[in-house]
PDB file of N, CA and C in Angstrom:
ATOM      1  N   UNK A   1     -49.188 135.338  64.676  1.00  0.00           N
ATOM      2  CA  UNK A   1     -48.338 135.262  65.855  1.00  0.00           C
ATOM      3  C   UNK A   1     -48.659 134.014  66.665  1.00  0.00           C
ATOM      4  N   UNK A   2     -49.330 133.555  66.446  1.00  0.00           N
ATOM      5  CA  UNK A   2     -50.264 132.156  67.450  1.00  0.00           C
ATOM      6  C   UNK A   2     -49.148 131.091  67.053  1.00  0.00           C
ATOM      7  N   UNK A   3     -49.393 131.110  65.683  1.00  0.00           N
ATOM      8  CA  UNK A   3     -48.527 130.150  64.939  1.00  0.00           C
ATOM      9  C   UNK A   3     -47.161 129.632  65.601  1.00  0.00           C
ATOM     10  N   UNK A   4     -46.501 131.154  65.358  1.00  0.00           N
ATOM     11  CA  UNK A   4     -45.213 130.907  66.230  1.00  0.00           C
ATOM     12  C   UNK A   4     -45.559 130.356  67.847  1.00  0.00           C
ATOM     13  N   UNK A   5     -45.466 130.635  67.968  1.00  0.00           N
ATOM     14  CA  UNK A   5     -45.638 131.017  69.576  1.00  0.00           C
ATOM     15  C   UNK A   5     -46.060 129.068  69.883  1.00  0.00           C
ATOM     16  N   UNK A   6     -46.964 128.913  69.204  1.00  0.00           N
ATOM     17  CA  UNK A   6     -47.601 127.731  69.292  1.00  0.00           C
ATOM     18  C   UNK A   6     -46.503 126.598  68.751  1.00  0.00           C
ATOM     19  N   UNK A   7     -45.862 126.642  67.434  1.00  0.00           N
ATOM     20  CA  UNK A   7     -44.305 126.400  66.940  1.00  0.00           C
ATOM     21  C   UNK A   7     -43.315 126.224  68.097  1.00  0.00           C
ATOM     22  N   UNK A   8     -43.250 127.528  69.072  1.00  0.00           N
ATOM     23  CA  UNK A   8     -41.953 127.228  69.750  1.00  0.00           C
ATOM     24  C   UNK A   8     -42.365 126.495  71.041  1.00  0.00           C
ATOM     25  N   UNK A   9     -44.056 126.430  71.396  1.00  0.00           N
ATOM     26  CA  UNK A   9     -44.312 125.635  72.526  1.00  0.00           C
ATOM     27  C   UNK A   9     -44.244 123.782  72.374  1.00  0.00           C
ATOM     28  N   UNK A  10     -44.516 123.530  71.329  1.00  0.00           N
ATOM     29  CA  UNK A  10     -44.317 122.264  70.500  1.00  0.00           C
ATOM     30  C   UNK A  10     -42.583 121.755  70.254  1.00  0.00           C
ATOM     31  N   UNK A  11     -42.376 122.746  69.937  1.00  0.00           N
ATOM     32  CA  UNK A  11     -40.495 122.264  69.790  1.00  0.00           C
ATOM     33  C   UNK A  11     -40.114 122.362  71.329  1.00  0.00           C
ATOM     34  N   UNK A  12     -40.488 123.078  71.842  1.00  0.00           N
ATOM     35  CA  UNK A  12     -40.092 122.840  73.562  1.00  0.00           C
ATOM     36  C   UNK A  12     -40.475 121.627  74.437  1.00  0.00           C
ATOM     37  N   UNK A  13     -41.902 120.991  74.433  1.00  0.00           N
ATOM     38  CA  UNK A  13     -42.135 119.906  74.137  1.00  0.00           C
ATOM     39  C   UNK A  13     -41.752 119.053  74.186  1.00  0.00           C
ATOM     40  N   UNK A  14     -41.478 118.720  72.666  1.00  0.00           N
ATOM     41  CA  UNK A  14     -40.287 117.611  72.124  1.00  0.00           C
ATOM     42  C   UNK A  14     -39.336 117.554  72.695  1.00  0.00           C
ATOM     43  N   UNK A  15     -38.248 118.746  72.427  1.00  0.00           N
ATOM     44  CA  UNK A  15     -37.379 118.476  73.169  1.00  0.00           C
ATOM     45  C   UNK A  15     -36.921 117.820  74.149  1.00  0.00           C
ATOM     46  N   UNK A  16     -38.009 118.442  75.474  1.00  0.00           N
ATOM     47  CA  UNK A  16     -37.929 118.042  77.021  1.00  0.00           C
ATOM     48  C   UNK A  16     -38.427 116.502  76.921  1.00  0.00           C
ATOM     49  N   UNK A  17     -40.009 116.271  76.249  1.00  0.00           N
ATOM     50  CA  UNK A  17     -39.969 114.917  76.502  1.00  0.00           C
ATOM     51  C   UNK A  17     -40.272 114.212  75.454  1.00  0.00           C
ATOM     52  N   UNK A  18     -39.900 114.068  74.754  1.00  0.00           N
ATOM     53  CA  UNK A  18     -40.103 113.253  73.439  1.00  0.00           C
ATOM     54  C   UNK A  18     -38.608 112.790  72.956  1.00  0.00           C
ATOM     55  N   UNK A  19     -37.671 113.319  73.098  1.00  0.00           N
ATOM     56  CA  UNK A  19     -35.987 113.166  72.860  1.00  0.00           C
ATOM     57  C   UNK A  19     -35.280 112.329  73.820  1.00  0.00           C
ATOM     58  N   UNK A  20     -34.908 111.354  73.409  1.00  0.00           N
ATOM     59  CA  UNK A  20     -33.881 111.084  74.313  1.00  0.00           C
ATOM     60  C   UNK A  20     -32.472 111.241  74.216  1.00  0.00           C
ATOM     61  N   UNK A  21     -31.639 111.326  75.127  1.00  0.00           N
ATOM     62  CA  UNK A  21     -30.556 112.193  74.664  1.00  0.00           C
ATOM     63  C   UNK A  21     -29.708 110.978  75.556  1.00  0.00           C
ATOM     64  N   UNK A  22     -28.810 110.791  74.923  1.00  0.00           N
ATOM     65  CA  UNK A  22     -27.369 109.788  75.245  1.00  0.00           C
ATOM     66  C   UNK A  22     -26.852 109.873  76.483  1.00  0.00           C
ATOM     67  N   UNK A  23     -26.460 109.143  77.264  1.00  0.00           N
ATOM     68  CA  UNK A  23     -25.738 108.892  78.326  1.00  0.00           C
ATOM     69  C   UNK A  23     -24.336 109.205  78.355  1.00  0.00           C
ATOM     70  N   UNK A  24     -23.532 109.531  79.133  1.00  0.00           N
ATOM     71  CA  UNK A  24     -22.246 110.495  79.371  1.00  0.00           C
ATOM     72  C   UNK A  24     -21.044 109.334  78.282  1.00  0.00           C
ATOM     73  N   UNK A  25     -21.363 107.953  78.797  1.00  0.00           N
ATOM     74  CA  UNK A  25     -21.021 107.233  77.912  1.00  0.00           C
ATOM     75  C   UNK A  25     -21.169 106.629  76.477  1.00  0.00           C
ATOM     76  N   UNK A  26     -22.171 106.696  76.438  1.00  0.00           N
ATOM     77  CA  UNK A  26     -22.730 106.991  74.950  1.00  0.00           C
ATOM     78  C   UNK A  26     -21.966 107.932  74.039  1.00  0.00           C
ATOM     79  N   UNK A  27     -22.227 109.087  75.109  1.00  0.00           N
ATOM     80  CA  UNK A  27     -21.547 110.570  74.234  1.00  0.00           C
ATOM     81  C   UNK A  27     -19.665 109.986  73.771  1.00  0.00           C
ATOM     82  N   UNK A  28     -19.526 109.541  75.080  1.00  0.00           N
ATOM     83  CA  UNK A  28     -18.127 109.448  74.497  1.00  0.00           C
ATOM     84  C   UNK A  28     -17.695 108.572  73.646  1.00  0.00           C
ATOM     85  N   UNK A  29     -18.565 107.294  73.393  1.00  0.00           N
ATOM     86  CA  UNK A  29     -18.057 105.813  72.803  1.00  0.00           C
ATOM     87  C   UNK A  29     -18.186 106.578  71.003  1.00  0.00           C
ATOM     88  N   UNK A  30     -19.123 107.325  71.068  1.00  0.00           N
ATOM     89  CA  UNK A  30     -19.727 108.317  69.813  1.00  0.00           C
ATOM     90  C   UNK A  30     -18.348 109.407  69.351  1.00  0.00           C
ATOM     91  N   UNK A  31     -18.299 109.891  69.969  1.00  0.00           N
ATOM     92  CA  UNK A  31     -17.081 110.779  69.862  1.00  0.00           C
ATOM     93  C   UNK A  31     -16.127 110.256  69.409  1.00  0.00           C
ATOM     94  N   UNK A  32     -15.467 109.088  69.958  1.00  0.00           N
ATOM     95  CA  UNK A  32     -14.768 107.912  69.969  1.00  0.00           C
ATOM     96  C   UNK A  32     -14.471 107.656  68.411  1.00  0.00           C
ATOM     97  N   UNK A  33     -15.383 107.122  68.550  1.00  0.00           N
ATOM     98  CA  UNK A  33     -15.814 106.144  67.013  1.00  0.00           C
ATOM     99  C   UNK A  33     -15.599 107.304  65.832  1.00  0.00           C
ATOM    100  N   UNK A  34     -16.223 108.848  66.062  1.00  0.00           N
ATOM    101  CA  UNK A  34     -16.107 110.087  65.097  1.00  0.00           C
ATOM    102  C   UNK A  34     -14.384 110.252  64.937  1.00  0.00           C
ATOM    103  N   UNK A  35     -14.087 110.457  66.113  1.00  0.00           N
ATOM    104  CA  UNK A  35     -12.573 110.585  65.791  1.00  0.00           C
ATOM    105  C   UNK A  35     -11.816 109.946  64.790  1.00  0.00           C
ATOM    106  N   UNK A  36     -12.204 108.127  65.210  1.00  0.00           N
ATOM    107  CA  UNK A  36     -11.283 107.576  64.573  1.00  0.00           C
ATOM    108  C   UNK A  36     -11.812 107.347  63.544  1.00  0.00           C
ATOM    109  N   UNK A  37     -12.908 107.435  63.052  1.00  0.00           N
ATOM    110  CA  UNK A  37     -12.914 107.336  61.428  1.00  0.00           C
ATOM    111  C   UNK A  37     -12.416 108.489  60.742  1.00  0.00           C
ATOM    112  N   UNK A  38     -12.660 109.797  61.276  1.00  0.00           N
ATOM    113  CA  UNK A  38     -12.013 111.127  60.647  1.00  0.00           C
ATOM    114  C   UNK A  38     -10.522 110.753  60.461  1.00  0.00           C
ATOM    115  N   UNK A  39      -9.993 109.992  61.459  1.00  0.00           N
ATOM    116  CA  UNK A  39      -8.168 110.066  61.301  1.00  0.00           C
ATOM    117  C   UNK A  39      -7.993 108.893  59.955  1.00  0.00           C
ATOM    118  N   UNK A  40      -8.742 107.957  59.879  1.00  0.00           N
ATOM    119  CA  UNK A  40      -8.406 107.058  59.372  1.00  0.00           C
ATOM    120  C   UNK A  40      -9.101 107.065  57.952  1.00  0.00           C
ATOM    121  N   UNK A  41     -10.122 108.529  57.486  1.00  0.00           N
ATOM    122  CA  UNK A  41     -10.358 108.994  56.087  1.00  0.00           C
ATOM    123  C   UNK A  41      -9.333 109.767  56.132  1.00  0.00           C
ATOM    124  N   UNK A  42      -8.659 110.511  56.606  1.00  0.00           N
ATOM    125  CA  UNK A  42      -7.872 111.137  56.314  1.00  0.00           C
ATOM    126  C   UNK A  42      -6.305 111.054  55.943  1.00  0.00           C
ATOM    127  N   UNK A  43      -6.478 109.851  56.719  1.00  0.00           N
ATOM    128  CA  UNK A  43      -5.129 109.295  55.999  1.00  0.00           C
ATOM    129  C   UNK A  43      -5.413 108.730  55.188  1.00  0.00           C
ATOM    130  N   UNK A  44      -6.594 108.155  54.498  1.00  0.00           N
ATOM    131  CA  UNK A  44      -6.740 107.843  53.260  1.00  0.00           C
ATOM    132  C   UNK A  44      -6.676 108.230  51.865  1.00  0.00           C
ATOM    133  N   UNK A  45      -7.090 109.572  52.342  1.00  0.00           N
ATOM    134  CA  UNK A  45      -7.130 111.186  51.931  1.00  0.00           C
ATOM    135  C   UNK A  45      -5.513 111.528  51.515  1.00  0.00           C
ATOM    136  N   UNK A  46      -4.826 111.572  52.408  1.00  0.00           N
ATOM    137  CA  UNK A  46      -3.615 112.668  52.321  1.00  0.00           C
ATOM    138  C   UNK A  46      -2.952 110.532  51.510  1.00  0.00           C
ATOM    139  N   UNK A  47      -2.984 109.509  51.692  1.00  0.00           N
ATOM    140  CA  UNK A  47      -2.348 108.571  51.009  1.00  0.00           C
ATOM    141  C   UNK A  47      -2.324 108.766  49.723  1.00  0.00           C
ATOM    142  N   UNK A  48      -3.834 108.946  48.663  1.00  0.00           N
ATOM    143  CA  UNK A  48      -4.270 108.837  47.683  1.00  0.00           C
ATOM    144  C   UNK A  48      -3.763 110.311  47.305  1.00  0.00           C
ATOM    145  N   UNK A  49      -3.530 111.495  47.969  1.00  0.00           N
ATOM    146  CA  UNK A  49      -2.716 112.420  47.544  1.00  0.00           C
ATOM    147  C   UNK A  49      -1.218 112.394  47.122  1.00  0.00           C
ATOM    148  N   UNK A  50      -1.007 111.598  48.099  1.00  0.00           N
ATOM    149  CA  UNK A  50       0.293 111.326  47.732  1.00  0.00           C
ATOM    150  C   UNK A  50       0.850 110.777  46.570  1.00  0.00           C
ATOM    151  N   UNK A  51      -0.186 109.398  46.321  1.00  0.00           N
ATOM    152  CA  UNK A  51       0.272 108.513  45.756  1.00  0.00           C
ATOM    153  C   UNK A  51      -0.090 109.314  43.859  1.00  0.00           C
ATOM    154  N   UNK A  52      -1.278 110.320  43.712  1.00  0.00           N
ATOM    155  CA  UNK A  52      -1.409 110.978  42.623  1.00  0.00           C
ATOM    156  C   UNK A  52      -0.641 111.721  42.467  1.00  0.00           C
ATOM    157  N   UNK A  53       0.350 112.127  42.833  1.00  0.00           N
ATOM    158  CA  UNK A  53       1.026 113.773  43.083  1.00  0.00           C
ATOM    159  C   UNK A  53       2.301 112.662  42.493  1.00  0.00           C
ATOM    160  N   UNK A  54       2.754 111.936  43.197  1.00  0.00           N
ATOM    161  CA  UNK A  54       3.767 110.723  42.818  1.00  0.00           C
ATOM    162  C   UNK A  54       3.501 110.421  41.297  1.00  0.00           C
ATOM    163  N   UNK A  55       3.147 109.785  40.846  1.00  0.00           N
ATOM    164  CA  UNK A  55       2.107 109.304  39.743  1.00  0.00           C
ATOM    165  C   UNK A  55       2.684 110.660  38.493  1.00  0.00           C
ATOM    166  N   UNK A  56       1.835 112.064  38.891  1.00  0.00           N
ATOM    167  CA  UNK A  56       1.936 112.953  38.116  1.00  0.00           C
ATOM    168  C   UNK A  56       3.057 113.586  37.788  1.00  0.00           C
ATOM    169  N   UNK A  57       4.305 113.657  38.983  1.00  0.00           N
ATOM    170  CA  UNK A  57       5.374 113.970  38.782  1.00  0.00           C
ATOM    171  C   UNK A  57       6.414 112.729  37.698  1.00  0.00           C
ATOM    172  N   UNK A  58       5.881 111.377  38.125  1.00  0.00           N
ATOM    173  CA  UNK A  58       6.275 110.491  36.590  1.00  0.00           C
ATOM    174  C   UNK A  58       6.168 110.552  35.578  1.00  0.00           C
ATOM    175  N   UNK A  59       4.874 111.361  35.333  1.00  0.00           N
ATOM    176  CA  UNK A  59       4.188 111.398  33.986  1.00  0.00           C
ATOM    177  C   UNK A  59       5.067 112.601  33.268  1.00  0.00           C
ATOM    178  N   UNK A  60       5.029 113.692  34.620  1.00  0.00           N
ATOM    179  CA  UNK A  60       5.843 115.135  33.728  1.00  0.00           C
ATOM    180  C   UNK A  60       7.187 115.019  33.133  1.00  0.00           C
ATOM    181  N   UNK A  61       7.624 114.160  34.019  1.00  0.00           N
ATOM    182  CA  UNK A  61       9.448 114.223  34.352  1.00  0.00           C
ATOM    183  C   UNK A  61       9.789 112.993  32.461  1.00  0.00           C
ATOM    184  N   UNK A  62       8.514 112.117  32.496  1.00  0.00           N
ATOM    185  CA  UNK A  62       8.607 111.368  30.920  1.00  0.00           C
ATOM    186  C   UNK A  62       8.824 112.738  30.041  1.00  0.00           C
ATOM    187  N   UNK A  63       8.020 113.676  30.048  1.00  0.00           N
ATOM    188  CA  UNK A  63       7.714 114.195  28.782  1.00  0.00           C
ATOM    189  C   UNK A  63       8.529 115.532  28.613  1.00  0.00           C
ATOM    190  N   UNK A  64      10.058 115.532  29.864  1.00  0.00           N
ATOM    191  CA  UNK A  64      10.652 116.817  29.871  1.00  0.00           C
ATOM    192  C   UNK A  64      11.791 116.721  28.068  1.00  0.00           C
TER     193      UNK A  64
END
């Protein structure tokens, strides 16, 4: 039981002063930046879907 106990006084610790944690702006320039790469894999994503799905319907429509 020490163990723990001793475990969660150490991660408490850290936390409080060993971490530094981002500025209100930080947080957002971060967020920011997450967004727009998610939108802009994803349209990369749903493009390269497209463009296979396109592709495969050529291939079928040859061999009707």
């Amino acid at each position: 039981m020490n163990k723990v106990s001793n475990y969660i006084k150490e991660s408490y610790h850290e936390l409080v002063e060993k971490v530094t944690w981002p500025s209100g702006s930080q947080l957002q320039q971060s967020t920011a930046i997450v967004l727009i790469a998610t939108v802009v894999i994803m349209l990369m994503v749903s493009l390269m879907d497209f463009a296979s799905s396109e592709v495969l319907k050529l291939i079928y429509s040859l061999f009707k």
